[in-house]
PDB file of N, CA and C in Angstrom:
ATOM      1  N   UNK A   1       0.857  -1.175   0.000  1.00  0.00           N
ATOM      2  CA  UNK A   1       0.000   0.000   0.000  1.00  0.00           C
ATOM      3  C   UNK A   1       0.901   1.236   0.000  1.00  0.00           C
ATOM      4  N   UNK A   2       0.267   2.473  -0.744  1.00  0.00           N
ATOM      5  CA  UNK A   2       1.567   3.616  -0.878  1.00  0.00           C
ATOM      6  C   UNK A   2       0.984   4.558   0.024  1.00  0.00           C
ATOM      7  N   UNK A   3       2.097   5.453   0.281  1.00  0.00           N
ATOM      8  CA  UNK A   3       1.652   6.059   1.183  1.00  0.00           C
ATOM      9  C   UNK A   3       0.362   7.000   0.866  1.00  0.00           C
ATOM     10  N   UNK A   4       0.304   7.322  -0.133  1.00  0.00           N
ATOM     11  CA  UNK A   4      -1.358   7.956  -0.433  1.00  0.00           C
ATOM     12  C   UNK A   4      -2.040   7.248   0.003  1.00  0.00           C
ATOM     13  N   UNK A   5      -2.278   6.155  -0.186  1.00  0.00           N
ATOM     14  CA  UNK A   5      -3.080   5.327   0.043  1.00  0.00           C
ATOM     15  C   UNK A   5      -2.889   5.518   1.347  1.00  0.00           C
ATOM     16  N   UNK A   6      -2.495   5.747   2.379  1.00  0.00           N
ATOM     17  CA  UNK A   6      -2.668   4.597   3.628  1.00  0.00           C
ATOM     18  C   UNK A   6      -2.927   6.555   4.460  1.00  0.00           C
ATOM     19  N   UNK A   7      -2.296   7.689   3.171  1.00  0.00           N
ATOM     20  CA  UNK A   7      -2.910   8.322   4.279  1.00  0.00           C
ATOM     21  C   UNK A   7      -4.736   9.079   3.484  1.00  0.00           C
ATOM     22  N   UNK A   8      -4.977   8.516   2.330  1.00  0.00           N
ATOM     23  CA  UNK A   8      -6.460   8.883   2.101  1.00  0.00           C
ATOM     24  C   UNK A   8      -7.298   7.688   2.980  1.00  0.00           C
ATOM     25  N   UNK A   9      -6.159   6.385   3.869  1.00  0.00           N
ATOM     26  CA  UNK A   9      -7.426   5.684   4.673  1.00  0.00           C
ATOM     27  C   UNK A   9      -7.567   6.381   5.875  1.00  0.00           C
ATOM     28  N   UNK A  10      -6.516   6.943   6.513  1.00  0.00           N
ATOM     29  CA  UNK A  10      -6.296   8.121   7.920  1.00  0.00           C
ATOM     30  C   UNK A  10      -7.268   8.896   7.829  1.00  0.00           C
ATOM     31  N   UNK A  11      -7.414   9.301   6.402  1.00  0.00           N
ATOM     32  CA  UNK A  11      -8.352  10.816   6.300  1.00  0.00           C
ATOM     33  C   UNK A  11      -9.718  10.533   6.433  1.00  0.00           C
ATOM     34  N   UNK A  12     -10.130   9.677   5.600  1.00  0.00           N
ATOM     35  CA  UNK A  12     -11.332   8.910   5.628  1.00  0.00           C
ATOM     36  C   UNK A  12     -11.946   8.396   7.092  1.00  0.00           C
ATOM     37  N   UNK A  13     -10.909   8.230   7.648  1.00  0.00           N
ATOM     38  CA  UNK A  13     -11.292   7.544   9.351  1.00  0.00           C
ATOM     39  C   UNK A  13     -11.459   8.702  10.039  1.00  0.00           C
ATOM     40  N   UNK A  14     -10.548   9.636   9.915  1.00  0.00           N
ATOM     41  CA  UNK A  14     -10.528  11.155  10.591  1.00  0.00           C
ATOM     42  C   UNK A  14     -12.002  11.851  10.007  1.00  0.00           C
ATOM     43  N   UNK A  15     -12.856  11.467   8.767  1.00  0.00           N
ATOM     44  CA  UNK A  15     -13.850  12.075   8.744  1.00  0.00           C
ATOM     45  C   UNK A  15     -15.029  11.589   9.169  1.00  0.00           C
ATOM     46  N   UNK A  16     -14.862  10.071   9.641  1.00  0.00           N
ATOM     47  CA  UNK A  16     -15.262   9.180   9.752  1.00  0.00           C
ATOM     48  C   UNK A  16     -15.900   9.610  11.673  1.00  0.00           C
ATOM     49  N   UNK A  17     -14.830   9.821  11.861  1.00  0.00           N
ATOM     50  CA  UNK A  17     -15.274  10.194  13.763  1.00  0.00           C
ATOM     51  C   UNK A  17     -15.324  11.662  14.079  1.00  0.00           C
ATOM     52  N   UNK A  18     -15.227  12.179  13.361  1.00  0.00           N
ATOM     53  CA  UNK A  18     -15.711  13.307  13.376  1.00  0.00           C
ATOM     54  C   UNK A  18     -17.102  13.272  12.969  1.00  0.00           C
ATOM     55  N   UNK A  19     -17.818  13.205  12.330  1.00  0.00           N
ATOM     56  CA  UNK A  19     -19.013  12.541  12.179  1.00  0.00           C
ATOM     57  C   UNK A  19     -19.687  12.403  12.721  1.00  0.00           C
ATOM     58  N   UNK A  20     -19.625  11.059  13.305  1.00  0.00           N
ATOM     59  CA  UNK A  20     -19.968  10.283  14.545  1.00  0.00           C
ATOM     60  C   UNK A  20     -20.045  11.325  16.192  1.00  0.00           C
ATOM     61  N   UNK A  21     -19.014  12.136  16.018  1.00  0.00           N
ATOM     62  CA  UNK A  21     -18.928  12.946  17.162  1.00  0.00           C
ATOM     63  C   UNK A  21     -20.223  13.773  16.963  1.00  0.00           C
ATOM     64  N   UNK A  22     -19.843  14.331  16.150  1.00  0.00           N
ATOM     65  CA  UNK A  22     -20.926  15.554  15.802  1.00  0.00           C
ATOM     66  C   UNK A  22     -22.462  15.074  15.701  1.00  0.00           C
ATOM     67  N   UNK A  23     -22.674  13.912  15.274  1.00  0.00           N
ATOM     68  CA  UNK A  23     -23.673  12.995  15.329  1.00  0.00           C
ATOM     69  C   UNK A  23     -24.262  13.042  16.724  1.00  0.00           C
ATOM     70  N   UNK A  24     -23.498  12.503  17.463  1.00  0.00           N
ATOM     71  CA  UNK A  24     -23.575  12.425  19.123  1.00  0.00           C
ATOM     72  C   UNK A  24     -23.829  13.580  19.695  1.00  0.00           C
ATOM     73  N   UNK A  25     -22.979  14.758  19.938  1.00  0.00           N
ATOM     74  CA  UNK A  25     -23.573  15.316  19.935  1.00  0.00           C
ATOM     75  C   UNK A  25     -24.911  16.027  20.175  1.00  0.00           C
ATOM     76  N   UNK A  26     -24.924  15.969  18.739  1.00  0.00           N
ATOM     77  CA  UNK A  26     -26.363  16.536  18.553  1.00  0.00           C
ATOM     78  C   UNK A  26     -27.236  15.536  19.418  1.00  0.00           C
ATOM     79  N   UNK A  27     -27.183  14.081  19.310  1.00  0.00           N
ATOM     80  CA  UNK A  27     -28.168  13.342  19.466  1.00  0.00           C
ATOM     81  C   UNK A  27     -28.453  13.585  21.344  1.00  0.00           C
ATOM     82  N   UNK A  28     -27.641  13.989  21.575  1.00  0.00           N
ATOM     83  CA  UNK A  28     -27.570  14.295  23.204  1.00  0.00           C
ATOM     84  C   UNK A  28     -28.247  15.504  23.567  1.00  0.00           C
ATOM     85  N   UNK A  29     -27.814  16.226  22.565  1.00  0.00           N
ATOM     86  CA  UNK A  29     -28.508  17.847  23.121  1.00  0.00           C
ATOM     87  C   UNK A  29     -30.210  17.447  23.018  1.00  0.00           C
ATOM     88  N   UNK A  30     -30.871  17.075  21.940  1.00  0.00           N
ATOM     89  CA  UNK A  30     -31.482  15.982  21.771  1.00  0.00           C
ATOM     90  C   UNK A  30     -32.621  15.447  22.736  1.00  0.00           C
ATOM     91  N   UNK A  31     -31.997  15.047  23.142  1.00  0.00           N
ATOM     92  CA  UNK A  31     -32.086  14.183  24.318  1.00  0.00           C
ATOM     93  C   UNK A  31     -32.266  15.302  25.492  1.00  0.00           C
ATOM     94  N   UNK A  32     -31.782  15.908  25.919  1.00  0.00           N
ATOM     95  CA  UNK A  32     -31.487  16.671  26.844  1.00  0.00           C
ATOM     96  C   UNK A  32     -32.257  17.891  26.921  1.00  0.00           C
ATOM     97  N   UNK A  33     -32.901  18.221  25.685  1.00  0.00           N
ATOM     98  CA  UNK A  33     -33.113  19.286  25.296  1.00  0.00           C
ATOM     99  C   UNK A  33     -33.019  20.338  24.971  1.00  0.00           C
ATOM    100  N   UNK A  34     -31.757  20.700  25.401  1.00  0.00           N
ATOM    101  CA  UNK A  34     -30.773  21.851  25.437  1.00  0.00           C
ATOM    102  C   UNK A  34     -29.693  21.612  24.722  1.00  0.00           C
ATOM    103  N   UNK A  35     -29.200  22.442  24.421  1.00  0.00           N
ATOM    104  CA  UNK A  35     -28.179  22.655  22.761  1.00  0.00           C
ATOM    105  C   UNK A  35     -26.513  21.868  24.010  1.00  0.00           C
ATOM    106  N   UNK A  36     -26.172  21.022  23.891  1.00  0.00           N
ATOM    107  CA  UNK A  36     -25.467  20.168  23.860  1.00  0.00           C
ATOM    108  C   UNK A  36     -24.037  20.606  23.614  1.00  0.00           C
ATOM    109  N   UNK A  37     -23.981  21.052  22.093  1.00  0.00           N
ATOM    110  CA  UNK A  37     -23.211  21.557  21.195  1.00  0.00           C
ATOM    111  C   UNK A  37     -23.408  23.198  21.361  1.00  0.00           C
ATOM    112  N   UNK A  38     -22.278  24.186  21.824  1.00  0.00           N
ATOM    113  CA  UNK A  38     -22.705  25.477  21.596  1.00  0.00           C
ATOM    114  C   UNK A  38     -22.705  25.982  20.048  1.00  0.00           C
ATOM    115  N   UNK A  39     -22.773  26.882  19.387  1.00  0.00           N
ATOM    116  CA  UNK A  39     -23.006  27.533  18.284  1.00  0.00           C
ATOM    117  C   UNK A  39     -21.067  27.009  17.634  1.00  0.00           C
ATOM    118  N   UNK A  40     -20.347  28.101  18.396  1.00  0.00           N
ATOM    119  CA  UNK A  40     -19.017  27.974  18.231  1.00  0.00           C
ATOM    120  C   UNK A  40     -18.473  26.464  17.793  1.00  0.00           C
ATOM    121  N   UNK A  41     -18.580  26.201  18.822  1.00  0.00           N
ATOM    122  CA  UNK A  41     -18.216  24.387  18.430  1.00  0.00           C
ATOM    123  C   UNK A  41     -18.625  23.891  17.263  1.00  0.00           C
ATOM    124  N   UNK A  42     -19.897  24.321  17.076  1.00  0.00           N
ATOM    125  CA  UNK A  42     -20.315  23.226  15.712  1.00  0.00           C
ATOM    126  C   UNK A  42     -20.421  23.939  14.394  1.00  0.00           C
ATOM    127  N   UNK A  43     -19.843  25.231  14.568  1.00  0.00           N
ATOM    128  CA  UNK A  43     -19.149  25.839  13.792  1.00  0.00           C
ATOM    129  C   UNK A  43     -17.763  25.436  13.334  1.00  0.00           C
ATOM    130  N   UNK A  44     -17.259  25.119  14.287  1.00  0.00           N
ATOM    131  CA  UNK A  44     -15.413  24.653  14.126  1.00  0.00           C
ATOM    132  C   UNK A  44     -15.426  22.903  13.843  1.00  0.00           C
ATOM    133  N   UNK A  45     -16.548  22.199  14.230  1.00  0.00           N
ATOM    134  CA  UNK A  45     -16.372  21.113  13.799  1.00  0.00           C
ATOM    135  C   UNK A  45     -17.028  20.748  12.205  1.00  0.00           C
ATOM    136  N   UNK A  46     -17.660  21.863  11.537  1.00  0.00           N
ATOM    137  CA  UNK A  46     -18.278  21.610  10.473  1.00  0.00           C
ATOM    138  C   UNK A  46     -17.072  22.427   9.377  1.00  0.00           C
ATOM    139  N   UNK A  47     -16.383  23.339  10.026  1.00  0.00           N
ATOM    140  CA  UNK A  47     -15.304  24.005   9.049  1.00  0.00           C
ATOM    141  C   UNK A  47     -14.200  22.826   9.418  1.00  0.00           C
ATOM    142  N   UNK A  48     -13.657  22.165   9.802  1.00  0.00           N
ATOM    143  CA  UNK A  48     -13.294  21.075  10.317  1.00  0.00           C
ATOM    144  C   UNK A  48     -13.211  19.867   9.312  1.00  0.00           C
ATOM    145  N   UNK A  49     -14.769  19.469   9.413  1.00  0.00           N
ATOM    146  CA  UNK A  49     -15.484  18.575   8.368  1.00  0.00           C
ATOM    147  C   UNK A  49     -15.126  19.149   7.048  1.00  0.00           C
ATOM    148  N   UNK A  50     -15.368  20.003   6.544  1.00  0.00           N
ATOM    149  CA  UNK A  50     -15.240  20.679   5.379  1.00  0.00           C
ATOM    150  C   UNK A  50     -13.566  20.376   4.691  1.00  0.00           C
ATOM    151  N   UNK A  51     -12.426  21.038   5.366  1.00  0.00           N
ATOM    152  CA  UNK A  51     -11.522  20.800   5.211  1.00  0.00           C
ATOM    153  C   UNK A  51     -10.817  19.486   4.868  1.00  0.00           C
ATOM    154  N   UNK A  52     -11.588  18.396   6.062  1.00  0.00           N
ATOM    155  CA  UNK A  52     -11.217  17.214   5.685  1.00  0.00           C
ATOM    156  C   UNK A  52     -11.626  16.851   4.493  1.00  0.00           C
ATOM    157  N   UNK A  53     -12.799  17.299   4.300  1.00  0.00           N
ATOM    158  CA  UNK A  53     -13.218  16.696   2.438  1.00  0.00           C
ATOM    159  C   UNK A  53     -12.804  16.985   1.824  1.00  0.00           C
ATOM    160  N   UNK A  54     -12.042  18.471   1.543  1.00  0.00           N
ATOM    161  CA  UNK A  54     -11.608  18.961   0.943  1.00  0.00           C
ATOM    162  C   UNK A  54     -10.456  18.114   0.134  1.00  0.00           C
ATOM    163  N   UNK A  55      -9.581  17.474   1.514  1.00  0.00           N
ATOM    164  CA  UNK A  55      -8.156  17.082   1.656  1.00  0.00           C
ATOM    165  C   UNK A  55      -8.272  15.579   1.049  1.00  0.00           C
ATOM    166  N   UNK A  56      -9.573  14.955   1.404  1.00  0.00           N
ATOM    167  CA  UNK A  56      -9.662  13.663   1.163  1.00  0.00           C
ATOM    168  C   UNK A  56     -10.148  13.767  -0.720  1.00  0.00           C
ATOM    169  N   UNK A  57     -10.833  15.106  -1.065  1.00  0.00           N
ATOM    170  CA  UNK A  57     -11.233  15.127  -3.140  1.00  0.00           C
ATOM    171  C   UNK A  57      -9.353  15.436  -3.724  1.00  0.00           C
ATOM    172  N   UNK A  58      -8.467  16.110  -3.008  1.00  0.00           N
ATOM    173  CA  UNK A  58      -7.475  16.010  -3.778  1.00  0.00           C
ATOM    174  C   UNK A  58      -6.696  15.010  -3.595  1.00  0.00           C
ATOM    175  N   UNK A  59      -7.045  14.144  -2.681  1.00  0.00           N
ATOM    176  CA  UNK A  59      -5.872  12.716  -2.482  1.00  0.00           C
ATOM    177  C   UNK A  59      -6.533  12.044  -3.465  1.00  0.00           C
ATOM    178  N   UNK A  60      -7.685  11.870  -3.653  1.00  0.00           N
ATOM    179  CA  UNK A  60      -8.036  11.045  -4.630  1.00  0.00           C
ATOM    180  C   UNK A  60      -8.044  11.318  -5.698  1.00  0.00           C
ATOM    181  N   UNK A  61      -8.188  12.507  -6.441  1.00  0.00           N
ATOM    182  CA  UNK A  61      -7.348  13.287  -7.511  1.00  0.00           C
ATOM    183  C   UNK A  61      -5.884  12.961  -7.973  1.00  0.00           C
ATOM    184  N   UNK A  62      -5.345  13.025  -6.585  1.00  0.00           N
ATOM    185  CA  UNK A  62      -3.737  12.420  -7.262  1.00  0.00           C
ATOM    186  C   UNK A  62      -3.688  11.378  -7.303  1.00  0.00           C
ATOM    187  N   UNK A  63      -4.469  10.575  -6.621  1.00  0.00           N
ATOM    188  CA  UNK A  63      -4.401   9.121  -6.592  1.00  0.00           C
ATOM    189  C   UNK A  63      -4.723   8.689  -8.290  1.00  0.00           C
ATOM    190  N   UNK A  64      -6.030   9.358  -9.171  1.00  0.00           N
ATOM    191  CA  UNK A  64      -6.124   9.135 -10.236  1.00  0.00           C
ATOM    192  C   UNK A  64      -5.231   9.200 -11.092  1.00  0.00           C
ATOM    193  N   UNK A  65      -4.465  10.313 -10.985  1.00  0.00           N
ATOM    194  CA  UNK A  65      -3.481  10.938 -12.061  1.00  0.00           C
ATOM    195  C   UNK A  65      -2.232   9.625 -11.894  1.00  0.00           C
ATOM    196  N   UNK A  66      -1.862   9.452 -10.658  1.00  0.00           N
ATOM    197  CA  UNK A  66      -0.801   8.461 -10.462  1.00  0.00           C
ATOM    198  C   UNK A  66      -1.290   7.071 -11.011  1.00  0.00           C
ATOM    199  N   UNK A  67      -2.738   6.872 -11.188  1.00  0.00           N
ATOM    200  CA  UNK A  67      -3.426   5.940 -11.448  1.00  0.00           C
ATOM    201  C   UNK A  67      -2.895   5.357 -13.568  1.00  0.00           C
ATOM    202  N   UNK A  68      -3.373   6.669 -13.660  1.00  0.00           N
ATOM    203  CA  UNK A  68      -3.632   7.037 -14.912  1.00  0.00           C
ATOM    204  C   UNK A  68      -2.048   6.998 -15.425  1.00  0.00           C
ATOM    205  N   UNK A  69      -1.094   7.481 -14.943  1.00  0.00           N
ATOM    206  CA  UNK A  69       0.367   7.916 -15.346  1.00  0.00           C
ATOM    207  C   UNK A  69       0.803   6.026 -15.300  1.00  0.00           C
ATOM    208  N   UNK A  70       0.542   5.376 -14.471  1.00  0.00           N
ATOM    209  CA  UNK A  70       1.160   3.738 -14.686  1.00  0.00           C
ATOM    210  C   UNK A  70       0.208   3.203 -15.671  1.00  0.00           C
ATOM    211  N   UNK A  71      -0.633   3.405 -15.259  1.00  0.00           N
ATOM    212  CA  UNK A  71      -1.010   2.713 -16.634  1.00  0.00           C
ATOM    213  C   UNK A  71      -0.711   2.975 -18.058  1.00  0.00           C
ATOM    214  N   UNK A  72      -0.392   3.945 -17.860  1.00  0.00           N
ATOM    215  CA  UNK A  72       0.358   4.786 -19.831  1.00  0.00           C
ATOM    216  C   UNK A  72       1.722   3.968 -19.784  1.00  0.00           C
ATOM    217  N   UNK A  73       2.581   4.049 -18.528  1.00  0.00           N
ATOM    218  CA  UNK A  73       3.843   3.705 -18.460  1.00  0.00           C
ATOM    219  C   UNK A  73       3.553   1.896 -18.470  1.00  0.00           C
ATOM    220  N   UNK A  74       2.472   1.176 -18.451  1.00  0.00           N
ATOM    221  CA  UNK A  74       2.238  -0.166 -18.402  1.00  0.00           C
ATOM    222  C   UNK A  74       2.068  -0.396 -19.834  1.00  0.00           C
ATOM    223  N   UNK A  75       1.349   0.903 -20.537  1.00  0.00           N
ATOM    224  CA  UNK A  75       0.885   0.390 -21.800  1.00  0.00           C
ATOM    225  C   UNK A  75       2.000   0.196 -22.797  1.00  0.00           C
ATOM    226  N   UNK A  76       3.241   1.537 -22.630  1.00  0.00           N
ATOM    227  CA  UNK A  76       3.883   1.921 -23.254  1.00  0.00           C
ATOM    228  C   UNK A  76       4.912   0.428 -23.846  1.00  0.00           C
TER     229      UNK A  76
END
């Protein structure tokens, strides 16, 4: 496995529990009735979220191109 690879699986897991957090969360305030999560927080965990996707559409971007570049060099 290359290291892209092993760090678009990090990223994926990192968006993965973040998620889940924010999920919780909410599901507590919820529960509780009362906002759980202040404003701030789920502000910073959704710019947060964002970023990670961001990070995880260009790993897989290069992952294509590197994809795409062996296989020319396979065909050649």
């Amino acid at each position: 496995m290359s290291r892209l690879d092993e760090a678009q699986q990090r990223l994926n897991a990192a968006l993965t529990r973040l998620e889940r957090a924010v999920e919780g969360k909410l599901k507590a305030a919820q529960q509780n009735g009362a906002s759980a999560v202040d404003d701030g927080a789920l502000d910073a965990l959704k710019a947060e979220n964002e970023q990670l996707r961001q990070a995880s559409a260009e790993a897989g971007e290069r992952l294509d191109t590197a994809i795409r570049r062996l296989e020319g060099v396979l065909d050649s």
